[in-house]
N, C-alpha and C. Protein backbone atom coordinates (compact mmCIF):
# COMPACT_ATOMS: atom_id res chain seq x y z
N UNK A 1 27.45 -15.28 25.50
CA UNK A 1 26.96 -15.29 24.14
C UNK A 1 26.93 -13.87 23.60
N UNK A 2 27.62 -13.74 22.14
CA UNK A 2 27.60 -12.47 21.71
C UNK A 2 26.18 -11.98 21.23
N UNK A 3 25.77 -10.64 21.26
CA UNK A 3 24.25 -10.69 20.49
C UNK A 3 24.71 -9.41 19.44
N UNK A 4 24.08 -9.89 18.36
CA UNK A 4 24.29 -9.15 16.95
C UNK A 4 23.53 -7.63 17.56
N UNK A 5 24.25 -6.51 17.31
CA UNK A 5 23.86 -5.44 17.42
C UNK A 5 22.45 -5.31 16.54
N UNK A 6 21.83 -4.13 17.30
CA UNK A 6 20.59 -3.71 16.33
C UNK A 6 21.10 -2.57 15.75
N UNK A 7 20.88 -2.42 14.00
CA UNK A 7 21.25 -1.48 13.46
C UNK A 7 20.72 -0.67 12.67
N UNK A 8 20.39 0.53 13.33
CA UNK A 8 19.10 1.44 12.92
C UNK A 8 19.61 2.71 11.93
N UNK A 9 18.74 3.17 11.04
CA UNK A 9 19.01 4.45 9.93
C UNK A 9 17.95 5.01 9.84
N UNK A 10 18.59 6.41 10.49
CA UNK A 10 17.68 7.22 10.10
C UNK A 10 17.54 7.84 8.89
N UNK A 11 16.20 8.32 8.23
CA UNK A 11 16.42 9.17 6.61
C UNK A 11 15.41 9.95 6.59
N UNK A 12 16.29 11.28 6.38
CA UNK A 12 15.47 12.50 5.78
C UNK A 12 15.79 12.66 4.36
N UNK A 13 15.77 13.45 3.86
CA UNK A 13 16.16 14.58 2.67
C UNK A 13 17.63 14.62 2.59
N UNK A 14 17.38 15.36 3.51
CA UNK A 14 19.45 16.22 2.97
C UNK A 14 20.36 15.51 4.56
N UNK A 15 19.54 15.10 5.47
CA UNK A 15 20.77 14.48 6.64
C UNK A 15 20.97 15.78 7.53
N UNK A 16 20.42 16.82 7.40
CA UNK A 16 20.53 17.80 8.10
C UNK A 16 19.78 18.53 9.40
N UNK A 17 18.48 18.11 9.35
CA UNK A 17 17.69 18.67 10.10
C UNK A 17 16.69 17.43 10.96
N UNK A 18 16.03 16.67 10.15
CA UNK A 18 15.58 15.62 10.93
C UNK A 18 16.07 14.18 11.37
N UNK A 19 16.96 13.78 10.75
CA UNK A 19 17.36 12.35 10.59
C UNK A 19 18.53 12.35 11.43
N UNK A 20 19.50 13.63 11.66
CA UNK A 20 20.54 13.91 12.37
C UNK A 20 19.68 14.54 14.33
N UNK A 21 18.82 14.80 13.89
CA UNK A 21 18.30 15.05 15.30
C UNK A 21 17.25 13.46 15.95
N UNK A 22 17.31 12.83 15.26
CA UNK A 22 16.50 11.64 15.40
C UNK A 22 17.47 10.48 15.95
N UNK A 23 19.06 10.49 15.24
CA UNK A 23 20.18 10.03 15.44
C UNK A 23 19.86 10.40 17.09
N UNK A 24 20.20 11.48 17.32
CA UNK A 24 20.72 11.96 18.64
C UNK A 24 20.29 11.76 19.55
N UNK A 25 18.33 12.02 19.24
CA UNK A 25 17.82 11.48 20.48
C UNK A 25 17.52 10.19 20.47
N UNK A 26 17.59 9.41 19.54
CA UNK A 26 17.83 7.76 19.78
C UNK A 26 19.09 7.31 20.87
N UNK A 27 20.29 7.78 19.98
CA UNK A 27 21.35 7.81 20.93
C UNK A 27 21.67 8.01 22.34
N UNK A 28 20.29 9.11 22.55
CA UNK A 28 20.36 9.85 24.13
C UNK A 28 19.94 8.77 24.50
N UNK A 29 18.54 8.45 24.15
CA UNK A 29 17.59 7.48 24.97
C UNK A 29 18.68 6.30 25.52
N UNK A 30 19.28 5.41 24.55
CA UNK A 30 19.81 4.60 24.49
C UNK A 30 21.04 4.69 25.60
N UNK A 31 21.81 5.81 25.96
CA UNK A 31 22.98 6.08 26.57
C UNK A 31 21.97 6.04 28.19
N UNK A 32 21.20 6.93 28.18
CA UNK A 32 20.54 6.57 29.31
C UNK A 32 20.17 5.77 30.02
N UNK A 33 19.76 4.55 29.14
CA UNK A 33 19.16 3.45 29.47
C UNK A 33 20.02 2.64 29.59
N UNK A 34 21.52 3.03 28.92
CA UNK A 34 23.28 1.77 29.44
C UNK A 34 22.24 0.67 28.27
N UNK A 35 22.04 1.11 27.00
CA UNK A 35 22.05 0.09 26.09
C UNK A 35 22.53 0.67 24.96
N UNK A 36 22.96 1.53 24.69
CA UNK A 36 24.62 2.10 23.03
C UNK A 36 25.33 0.60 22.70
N UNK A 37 25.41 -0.37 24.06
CA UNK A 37 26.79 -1.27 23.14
C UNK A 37 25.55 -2.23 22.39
N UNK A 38 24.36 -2.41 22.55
CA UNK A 38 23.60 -3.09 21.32
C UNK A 38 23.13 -2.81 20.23
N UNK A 39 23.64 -1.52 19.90
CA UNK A 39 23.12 -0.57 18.97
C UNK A 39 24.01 0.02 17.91
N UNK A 40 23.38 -0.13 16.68
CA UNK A 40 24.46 1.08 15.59
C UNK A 40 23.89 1.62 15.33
N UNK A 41 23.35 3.32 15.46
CA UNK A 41 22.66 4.15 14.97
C UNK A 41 23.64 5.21 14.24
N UNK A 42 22.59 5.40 13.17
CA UNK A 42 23.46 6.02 12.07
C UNK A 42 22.78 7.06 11.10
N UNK A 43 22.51 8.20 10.57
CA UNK A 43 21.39 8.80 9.66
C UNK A 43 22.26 8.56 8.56
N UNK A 44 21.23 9.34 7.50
CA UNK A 44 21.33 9.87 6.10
C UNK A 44 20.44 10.33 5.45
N UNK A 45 20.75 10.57 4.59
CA UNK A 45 19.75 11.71 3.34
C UNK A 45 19.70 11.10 2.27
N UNK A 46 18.17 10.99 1.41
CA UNK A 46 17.79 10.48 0.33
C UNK A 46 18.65 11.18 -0.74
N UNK A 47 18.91 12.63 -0.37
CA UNK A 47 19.33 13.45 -1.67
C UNK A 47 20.99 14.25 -0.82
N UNK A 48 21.45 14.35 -1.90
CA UNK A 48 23.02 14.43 -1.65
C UNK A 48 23.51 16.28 -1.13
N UNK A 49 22.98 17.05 -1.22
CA UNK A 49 22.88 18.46 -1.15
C UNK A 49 23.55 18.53 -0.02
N UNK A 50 23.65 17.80 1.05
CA UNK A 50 24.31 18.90 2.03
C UNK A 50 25.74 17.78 2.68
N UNK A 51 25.87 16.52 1.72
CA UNK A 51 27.16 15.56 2.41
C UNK A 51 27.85 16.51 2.60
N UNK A 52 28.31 15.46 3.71
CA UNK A 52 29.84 16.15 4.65
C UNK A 52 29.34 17.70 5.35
N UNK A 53 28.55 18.42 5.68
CA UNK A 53 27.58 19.64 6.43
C UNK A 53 27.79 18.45 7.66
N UNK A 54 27.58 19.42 8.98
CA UNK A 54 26.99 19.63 9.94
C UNK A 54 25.48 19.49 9.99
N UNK A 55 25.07 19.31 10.97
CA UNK A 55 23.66 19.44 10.57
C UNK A 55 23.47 21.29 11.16
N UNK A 56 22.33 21.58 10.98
CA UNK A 56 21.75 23.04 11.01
C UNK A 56 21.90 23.24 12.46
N UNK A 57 22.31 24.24 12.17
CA UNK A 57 22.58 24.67 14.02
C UNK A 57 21.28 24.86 14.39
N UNK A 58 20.17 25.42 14.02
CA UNK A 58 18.96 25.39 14.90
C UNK A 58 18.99 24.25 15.52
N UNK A 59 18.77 22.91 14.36
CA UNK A 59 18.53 21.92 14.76
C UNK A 59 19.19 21.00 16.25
N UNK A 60 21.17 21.70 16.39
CA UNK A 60 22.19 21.88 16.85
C UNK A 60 21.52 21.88 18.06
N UNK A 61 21.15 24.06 17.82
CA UNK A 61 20.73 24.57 18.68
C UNK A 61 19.82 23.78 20.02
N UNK A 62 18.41 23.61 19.56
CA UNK A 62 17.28 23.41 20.18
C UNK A 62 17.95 21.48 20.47
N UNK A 63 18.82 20.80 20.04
CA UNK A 63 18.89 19.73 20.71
C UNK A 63 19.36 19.94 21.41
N UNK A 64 20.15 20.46 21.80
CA UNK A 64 21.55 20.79 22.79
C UNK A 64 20.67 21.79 24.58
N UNK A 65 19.87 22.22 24.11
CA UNK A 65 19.39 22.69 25.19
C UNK A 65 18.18 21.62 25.74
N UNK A 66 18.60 20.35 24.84
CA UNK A 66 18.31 19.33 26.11
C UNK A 66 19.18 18.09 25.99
N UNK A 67 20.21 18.87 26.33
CA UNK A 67 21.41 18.00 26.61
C UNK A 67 21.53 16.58 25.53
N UNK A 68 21.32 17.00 23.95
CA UNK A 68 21.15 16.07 22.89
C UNK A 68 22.77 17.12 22.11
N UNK A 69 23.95 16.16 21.79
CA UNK A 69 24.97 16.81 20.79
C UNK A 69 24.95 16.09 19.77
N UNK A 70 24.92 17.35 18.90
CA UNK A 70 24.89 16.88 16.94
C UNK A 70 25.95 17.56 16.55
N UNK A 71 26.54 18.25 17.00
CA UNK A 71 27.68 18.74 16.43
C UNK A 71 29.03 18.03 15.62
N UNK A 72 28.73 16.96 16.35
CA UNK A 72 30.10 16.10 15.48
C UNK A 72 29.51 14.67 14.56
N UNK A 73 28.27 15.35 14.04
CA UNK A 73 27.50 14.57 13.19
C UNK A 73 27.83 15.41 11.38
N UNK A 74 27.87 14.08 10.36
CA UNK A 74 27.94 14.89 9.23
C UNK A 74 27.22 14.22 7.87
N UNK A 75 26.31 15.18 7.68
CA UNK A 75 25.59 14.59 6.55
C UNK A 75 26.21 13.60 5.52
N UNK A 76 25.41 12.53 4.98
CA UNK A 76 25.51 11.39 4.26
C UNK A 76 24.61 11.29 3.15
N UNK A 77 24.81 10.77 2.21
CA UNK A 77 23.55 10.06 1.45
C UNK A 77 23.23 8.80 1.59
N UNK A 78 22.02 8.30 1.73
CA UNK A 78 21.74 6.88 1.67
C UNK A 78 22.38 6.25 0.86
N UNK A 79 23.28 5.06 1.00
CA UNK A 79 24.38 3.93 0.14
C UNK A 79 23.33 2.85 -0.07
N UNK A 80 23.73 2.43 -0.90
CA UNK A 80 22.47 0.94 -1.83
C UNK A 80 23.19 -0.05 -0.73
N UNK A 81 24.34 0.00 0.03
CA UNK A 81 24.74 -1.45 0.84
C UNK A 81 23.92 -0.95 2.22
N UNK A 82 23.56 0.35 2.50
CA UNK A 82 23.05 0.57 3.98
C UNK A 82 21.26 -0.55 3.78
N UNK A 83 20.86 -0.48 2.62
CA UNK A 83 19.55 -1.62 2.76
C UNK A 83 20.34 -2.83 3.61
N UNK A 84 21.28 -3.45 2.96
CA UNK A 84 21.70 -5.14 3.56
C UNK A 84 22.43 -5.03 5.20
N UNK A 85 23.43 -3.39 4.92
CA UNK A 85 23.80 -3.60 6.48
C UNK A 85 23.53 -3.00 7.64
N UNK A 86 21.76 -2.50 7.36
CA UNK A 86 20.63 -1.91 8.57
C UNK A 86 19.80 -3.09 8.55
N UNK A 87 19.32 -3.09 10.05
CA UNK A 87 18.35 -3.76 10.05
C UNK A 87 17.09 -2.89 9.93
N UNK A 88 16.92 -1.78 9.90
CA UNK A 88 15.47 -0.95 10.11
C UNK A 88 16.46 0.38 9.64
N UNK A 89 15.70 0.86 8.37
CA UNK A 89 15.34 2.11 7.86
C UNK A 89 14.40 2.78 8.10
N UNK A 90 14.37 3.78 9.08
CA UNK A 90 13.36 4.86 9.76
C UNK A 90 13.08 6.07 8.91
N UNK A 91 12.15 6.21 8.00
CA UNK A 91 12.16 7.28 6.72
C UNK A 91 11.08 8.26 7.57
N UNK A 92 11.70 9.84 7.65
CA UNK A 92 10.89 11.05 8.16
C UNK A 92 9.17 11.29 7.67
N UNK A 93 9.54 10.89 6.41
CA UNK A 93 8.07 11.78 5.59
C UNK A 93 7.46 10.78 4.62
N UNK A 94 6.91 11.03 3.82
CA UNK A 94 5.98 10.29 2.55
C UNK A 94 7.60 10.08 1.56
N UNK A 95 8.26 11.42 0.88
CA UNK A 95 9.10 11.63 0.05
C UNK A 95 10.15 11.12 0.39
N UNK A 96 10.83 10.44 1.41
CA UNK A 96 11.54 9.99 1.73
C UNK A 96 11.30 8.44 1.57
N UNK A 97 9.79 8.43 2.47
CA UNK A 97 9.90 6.63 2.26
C UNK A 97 9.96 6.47 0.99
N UNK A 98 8.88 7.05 0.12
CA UNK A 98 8.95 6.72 -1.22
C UNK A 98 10.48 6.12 -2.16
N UNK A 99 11.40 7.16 -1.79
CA UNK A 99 12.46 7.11 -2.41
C UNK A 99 13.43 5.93 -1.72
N UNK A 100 13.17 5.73 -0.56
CA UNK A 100 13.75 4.55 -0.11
C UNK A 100 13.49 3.42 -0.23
N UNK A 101 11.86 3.62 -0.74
CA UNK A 101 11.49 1.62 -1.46
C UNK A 101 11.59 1.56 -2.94
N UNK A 102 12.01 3.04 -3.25
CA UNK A 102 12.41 2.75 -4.62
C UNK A 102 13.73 2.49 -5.30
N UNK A 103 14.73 2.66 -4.28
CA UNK A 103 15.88 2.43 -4.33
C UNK A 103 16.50 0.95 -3.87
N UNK A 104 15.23 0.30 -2.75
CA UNK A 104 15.94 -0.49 -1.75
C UNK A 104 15.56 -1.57 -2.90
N UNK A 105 16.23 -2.84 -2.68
CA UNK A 105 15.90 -4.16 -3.24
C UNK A 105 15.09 -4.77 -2.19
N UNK A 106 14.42 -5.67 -3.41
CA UNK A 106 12.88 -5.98 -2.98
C UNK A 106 13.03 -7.21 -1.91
N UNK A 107 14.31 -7.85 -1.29
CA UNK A 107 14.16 -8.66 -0.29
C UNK A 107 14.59 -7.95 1.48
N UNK A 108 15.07 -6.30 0.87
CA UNK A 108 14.82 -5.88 1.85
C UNK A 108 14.06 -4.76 2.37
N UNK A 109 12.69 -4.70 1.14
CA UNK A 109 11.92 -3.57 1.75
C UNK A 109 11.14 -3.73 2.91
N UNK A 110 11.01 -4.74 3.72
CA UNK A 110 10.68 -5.18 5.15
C UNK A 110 11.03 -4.30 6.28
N UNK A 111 12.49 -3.63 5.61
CA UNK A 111 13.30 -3.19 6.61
C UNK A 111 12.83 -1.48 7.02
N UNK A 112 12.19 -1.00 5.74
CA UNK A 112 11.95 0.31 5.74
C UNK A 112 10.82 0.67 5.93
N UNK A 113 10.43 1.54 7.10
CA UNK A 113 8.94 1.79 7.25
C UNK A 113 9.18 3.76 7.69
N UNK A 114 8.18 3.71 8.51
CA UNK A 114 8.48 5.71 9.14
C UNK A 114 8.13 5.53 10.71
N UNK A 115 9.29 6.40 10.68
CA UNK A 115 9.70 6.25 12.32
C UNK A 115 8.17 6.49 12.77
N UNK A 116 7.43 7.62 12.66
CA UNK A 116 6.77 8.16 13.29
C UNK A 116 5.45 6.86 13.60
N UNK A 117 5.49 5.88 13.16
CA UNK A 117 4.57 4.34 13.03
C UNK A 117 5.03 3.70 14.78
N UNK A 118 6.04 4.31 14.63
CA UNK A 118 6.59 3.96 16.43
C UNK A 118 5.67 4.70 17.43
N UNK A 119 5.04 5.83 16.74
CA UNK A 119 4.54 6.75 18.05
C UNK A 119 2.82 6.88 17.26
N UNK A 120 2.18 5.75 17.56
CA UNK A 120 0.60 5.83 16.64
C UNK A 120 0.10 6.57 17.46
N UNK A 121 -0.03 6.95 18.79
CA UNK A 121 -1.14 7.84 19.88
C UNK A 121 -0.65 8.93 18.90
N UNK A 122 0.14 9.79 18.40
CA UNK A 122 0.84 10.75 17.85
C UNK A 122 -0.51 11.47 16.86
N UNK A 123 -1.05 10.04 16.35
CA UNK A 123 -1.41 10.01 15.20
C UNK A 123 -1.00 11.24 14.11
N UNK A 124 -0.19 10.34 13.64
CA UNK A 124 0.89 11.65 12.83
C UNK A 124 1.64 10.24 12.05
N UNK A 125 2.17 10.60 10.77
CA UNK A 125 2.99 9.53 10.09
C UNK A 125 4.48 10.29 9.64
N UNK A 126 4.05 11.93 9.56
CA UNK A 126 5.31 12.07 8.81
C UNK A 126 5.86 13.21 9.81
N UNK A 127 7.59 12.86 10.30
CA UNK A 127 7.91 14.54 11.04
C UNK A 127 8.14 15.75 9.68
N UNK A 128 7.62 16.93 10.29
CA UNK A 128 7.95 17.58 9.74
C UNK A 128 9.24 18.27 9.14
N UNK A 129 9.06 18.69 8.08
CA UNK A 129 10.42 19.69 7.40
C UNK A 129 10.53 20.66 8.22
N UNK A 130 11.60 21.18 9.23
CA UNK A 130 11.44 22.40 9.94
C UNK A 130 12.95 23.03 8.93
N UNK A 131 13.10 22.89 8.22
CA UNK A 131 14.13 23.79 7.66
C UNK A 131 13.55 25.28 7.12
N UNK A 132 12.35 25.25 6.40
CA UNK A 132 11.51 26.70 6.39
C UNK A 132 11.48 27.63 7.39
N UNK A 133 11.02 26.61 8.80
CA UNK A 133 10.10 27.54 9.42
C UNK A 133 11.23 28.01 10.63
N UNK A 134 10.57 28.54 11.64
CA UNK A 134 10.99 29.17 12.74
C UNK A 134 11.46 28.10 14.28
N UNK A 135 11.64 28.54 15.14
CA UNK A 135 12.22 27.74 16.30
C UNK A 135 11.25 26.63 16.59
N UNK A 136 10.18 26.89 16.39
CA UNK A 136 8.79 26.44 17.10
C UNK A 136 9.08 24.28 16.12
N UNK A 137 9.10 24.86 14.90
CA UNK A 137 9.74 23.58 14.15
C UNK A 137 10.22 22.33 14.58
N UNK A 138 12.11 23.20 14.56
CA UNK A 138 12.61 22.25 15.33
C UNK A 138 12.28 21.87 17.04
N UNK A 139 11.58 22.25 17.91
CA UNK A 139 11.25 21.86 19.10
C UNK A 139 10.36 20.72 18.66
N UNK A 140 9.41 21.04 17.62
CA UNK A 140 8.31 19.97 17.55
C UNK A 140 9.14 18.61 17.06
N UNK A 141 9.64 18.71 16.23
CA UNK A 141 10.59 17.83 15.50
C UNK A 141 11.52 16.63 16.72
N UNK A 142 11.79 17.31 17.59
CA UNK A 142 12.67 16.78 18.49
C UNK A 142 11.37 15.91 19.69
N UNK A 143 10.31 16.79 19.86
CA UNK A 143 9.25 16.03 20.57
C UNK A 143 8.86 14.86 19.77
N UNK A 144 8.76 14.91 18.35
CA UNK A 144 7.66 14.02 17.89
C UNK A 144 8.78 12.73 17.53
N UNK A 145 10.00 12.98 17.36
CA UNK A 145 11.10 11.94 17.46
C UNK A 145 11.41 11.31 18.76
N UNK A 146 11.31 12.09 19.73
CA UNK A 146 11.83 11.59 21.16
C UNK A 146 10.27 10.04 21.55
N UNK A 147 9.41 10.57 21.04
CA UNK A 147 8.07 9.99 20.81
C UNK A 147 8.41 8.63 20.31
N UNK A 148 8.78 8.70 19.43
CA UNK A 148 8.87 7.97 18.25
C UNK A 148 10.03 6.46 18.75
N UNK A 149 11.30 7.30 19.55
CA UNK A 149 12.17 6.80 19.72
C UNK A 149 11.82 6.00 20.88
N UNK A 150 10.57 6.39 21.95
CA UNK A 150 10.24 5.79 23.06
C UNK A 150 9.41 4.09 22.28
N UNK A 151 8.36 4.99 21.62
CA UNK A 151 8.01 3.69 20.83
C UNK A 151 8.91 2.74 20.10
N UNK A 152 9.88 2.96 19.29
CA UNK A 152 10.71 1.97 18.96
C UNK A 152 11.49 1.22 19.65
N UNK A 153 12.01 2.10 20.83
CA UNK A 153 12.63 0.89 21.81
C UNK A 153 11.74 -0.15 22.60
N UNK A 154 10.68 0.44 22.69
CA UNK A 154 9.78 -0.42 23.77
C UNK A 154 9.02 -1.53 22.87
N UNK A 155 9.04 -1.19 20.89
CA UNK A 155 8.49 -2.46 20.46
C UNK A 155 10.00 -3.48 20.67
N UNK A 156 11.12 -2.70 20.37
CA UNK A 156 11.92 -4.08 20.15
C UNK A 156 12.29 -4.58 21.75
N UNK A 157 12.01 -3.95 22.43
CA UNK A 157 12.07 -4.92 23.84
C UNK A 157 11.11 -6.22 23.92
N UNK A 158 9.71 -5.82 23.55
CA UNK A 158 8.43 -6.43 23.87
C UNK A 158 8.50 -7.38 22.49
N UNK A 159 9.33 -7.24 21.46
CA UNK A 159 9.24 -8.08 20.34
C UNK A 159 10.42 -9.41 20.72
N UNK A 160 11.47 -9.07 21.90
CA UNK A 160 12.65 -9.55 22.04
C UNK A 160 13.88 -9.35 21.87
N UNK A 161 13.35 -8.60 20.70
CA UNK A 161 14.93 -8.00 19.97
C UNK A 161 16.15 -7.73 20.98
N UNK A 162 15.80 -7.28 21.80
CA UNK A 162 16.54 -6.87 23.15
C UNK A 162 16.36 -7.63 24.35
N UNK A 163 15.76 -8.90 24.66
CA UNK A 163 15.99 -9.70 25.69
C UNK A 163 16.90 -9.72 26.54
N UNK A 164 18.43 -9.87 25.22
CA UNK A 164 19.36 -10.05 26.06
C UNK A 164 20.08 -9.02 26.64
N UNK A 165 19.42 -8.06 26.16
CA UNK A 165 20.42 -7.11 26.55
C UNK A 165 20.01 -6.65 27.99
N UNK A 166 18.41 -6.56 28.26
CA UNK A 166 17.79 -6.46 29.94
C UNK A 166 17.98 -7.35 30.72
């Protein structure tokens, strides 16, 4: 029996710094665990400023020295068809979700919540913007996603979503 992939989006801002490092370590988790073929993970950006970019080499940087590659990742903007063909929109911050239930149609705002709701011990709702600041940023950024990403796989195991795939 075939099982419909799960198909996840990440969304920051610009697709550059959080949503592209959130991609990756979803992706890691997932490659680790020999579950990628149930999965479409994919980012984007609420706002269009950096399509077709790389993401930020810090961001690059500090994933890569734990064996996370973004390099052949390239910024996007959120598409009005990614509401119907994601199942779960993972929005970074307040300004992001906002703009994503204001864009999404109203039979699929179900779909969009904030990643960081995956990781409640965290108690934290939004990752931070590390595009300002210094190294310290993106490390946190990549902890509080890797967090995040543990919690999301382990609700959709315990929800079923993934039965078949264990």
């Amino acid at each position: 029996m075939k099982m419909e992939k799960i198909k996840v989006l990440f969304v920051c801002m610009g697709n550059i710094c959080r949503s592209p490092t959130a991609e990756g370590v979803f992706s890691k988790r997932l490659a680790d665990q020999q579950l990628e073929d149930y999965f479409v993970v994919d980012s984007a950006g609420t706002h269009a400023s950096h399509v077709g970019e790389p993401p930020d080499l810090r961001a690059q940087h500090a994933a890569l020295a734990r064996d996370i590659e973004l390099h052949h990742l390239r910024a996007r903007k959120v598409a009005q068809d990614d509401f119907e063909n994601f199942d779960f929109l993972l929005a970074m911050d307040d300004d992001n979700y906002a703009a994503l239930m204001a864009a999404c149609p109203e039979e699929h705002k179900d779909k969009v919540s904030y990643f960081l709701d995956y990781a409640p011990h965290l108690n934290e709702r939004e990752v931070p913007d590390p595009y300002y600041g210094g190294k310290y940023g993106f490390e946190r950024v990549l902890d509080l996603v890797d967090a995040a990403s543990a919690g999301f796989l382990s609700m959709l195991q315990k929800t079923g979503r993934l039965h078949e795939a264990n």
